[in-house]
Protein backbone atom coordinates (compact mmCIF):
# COMPACT_ATOMS: atom_id res chain seq x y z
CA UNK A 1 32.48 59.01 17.45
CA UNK A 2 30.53 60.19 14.74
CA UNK A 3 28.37 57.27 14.62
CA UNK A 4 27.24 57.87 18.00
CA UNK A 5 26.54 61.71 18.16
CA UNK A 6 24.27 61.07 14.85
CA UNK A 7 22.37 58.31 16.79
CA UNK A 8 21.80 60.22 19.46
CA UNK A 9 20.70 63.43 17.18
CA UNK A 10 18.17 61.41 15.47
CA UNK A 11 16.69 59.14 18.09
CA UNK A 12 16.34 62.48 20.10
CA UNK A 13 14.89 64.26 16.42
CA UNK A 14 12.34 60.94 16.40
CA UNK A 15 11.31 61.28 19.73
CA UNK A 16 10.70 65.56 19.58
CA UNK A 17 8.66 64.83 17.02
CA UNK A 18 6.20 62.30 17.82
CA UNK A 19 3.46 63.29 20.36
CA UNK A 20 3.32 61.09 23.83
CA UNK A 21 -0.10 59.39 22.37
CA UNK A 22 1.46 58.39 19.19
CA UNK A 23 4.50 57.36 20.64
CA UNK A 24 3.17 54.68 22.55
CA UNK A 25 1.22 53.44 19.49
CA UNK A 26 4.51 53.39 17.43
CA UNK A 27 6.10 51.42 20.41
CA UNK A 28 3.16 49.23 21.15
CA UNK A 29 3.65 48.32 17.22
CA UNK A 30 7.15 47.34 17.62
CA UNK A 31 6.77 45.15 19.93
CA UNK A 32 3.82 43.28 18.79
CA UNK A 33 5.89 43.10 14.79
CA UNK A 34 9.19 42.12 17.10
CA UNK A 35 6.96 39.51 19.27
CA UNK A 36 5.27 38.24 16.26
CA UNK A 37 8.18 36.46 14.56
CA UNK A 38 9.10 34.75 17.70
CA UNK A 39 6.30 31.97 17.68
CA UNK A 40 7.02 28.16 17.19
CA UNK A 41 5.95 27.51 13.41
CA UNK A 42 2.58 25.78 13.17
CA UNK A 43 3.17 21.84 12.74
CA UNK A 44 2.41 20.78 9.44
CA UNK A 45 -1.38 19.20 8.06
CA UNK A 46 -2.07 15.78 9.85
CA UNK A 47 -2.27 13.37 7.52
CA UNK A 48 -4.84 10.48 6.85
CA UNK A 49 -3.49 6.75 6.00
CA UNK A 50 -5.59 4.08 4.91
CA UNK A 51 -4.30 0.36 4.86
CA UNK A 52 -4.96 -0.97 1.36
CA UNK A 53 -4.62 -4.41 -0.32
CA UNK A 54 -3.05 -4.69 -3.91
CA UNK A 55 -3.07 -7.86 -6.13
CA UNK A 56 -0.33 -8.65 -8.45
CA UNK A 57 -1.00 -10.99 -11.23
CA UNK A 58 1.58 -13.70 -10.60
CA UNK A 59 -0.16 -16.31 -13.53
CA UNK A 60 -2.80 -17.84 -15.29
CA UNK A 61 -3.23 -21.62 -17.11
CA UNK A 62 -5.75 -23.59 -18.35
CA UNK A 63 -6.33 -26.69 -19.93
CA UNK A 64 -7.91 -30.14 -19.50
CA UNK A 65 -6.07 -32.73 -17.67
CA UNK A 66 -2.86 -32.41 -15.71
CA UNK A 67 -0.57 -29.85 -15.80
CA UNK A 68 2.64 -28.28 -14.06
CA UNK A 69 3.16 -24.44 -14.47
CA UNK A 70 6.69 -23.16 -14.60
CA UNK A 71 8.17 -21.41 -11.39
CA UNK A 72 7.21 -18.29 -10.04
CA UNK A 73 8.66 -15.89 -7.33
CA UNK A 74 6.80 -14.86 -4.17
CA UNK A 75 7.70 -11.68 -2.39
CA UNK A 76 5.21 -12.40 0.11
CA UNK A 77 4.02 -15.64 0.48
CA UNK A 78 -0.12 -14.35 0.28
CA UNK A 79 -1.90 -15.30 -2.73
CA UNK A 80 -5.55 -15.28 -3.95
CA UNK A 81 -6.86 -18.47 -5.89
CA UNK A 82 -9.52 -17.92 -8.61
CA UNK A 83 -10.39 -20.92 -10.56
CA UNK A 84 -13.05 -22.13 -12.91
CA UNK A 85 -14.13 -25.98 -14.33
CA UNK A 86 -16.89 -26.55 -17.02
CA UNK A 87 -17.42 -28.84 -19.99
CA UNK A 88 -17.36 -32.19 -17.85
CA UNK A 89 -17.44 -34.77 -19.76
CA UNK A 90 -20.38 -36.45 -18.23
CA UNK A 91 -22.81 -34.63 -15.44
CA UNK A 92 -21.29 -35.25 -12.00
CA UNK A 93 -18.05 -35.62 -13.71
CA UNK A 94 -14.66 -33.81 -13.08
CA UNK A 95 -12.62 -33.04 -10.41
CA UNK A 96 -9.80 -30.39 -9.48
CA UNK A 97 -7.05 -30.08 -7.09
CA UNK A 98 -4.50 -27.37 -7.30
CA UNK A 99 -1.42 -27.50 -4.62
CA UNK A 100 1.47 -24.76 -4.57
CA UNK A 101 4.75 -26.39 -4.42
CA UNK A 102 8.33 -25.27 -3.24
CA UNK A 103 10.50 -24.46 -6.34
CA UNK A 104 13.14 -25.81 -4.50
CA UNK A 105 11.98 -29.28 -2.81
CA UNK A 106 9.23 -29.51 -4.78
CA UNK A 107 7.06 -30.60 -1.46
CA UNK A 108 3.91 -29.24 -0.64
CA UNK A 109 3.53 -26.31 0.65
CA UNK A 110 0.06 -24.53 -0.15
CA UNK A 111 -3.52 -27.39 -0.54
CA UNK A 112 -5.04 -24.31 -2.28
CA UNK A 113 -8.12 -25.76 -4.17
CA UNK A 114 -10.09 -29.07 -4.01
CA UNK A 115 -12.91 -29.07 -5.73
CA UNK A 116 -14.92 -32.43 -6.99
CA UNK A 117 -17.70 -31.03 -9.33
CA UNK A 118 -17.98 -28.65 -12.28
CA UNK A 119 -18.30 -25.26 -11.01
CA UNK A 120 -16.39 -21.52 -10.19
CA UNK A 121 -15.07 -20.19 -7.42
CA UNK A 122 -17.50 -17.69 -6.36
CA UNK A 123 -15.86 -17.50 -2.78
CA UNK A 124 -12.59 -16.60 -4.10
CA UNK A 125 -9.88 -18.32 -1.64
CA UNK A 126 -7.00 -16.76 -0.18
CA UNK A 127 -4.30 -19.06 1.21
CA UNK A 128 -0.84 -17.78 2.46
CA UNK A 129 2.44 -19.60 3.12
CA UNK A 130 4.90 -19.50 5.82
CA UNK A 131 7.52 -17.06 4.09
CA UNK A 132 8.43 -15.85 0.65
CA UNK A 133 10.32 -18.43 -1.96
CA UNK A 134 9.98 -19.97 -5.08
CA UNK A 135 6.49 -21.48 -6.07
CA UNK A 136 5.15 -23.48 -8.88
CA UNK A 137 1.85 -25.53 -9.01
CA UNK A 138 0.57 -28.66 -9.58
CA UNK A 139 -2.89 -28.90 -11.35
CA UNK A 140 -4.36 -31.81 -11.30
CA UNK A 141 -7.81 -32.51 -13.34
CA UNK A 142 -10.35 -35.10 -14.44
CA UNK A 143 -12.77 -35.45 -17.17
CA UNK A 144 -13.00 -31.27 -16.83
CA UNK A 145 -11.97 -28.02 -18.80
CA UNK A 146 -10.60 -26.17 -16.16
CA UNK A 147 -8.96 -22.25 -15.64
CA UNK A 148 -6.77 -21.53 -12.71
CA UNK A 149 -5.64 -17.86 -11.63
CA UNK A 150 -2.97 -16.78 -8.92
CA UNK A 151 -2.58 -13.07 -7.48
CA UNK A 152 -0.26 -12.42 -4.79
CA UNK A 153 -1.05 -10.11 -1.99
CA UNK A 154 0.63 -6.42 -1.61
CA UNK A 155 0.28 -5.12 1.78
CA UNK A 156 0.04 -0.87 1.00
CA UNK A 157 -0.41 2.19 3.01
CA UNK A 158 -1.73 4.94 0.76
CA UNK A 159 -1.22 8.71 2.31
CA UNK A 160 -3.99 11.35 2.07
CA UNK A 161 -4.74 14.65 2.64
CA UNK A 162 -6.26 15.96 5.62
C-alpha cells in the first residue's frame, strides 16, 4: 500500500509543480524520446560486386623437340595458353602443336595451339574443356626452340564498399 500512496504523492508533487505550458513540453518530449526508439533499424550499406577473373599458374616447359609434361589438376576446366617459338633452324622453319590430354585416357581433349612458323602468341588463346579432371600435354615441335605456358581460369566476385 505504501508503494501506491507514494506514487500518487509524487506524480501529484510533479504535476503541482510544473506550469500547464511546460507541462505539455515535458509530455510532448516523452513521447517523441518513447516514439523514437520504436523505428525499424536502417538496412545496412548496399554493397557493390564486381565479377573478376583470376589466373592460376598451373605450368610452364620449354625445350626443343617433343615433349610430354607431367599431370596436372584442373578445378575448372578454363585455361589460358601463352606460348613462344624462335631460333628455327632455317627461316620458314618450325612448327608447334600443343594438345591437352585426359590424365586418365590419355585422349584428346583440348587442340589448344597450332602454330606452323616461328613466332609468339600475341593473341593469347583461351580454350576451356567440358568439366574439371586430370590434364597433361603433349608438345609437339620441329626444327624450333619453343616456350609453352598454362593458367587456369578463377571465376571471382570481389565485394566493395558502397
Amino acid at each position: 500500500m505504501m508503494g501506491a500512496t507514494s506514487s500518487a504523492t509524487v506524480h501529484t508533487i510533479w504535476s503541482a509543480s510544473l506550469s500547464g505550458e511546460r507541462r505539455r513540453w515535458c509530455y510532448a518530449l516523452a513521447f517523441v524520446l518513447l516514439f523514437a526508439g520504436c523505428r525499424s533499424p536502417s538496412p545496412p550499406p548496399a554493397t557493390t560486386s564486381k565479377d573478376v577473373v583470376i589466373w592460376k599458374t598451373v605450368g610452364s616447359w620449354s625445350g626443343r623437340g617433343n615433349r610430354q609434361t607431367e599431370t596436372f589438376t584442373s578445378d575448372t576446366g578454363g585455361f589460358r595458353v601463352r606460348w613462344e617459338t624462335k631460333n628455327a633452324a632455317r627461316p620458314g622453319a618450325g612448327h608447334l602443336h600443343v594438345i591437352f590430354r585426359s590424365g586418365d585416357s590419355g585422349r584428346e581433349i583440348i587442340d589448344a595451339v597450332d602454330e606452323p612458323h616461328v613466332g609468339s602468341d600475341s593473341d593469347v588463346k583461351e580454350v576451356s574443356a567440358e568439366r574439371p579432371r586430370w590434364y597433361y600435354l603433349t608438345i609437339d615441335s620441329s626444327e624450333v626452340d619453343w616456350t609453352v605456358s598454362v593458367d587456369e581460369r578463377i571465376d571471382a566476385r570481389v565485394k566493395g564498399s558502397p
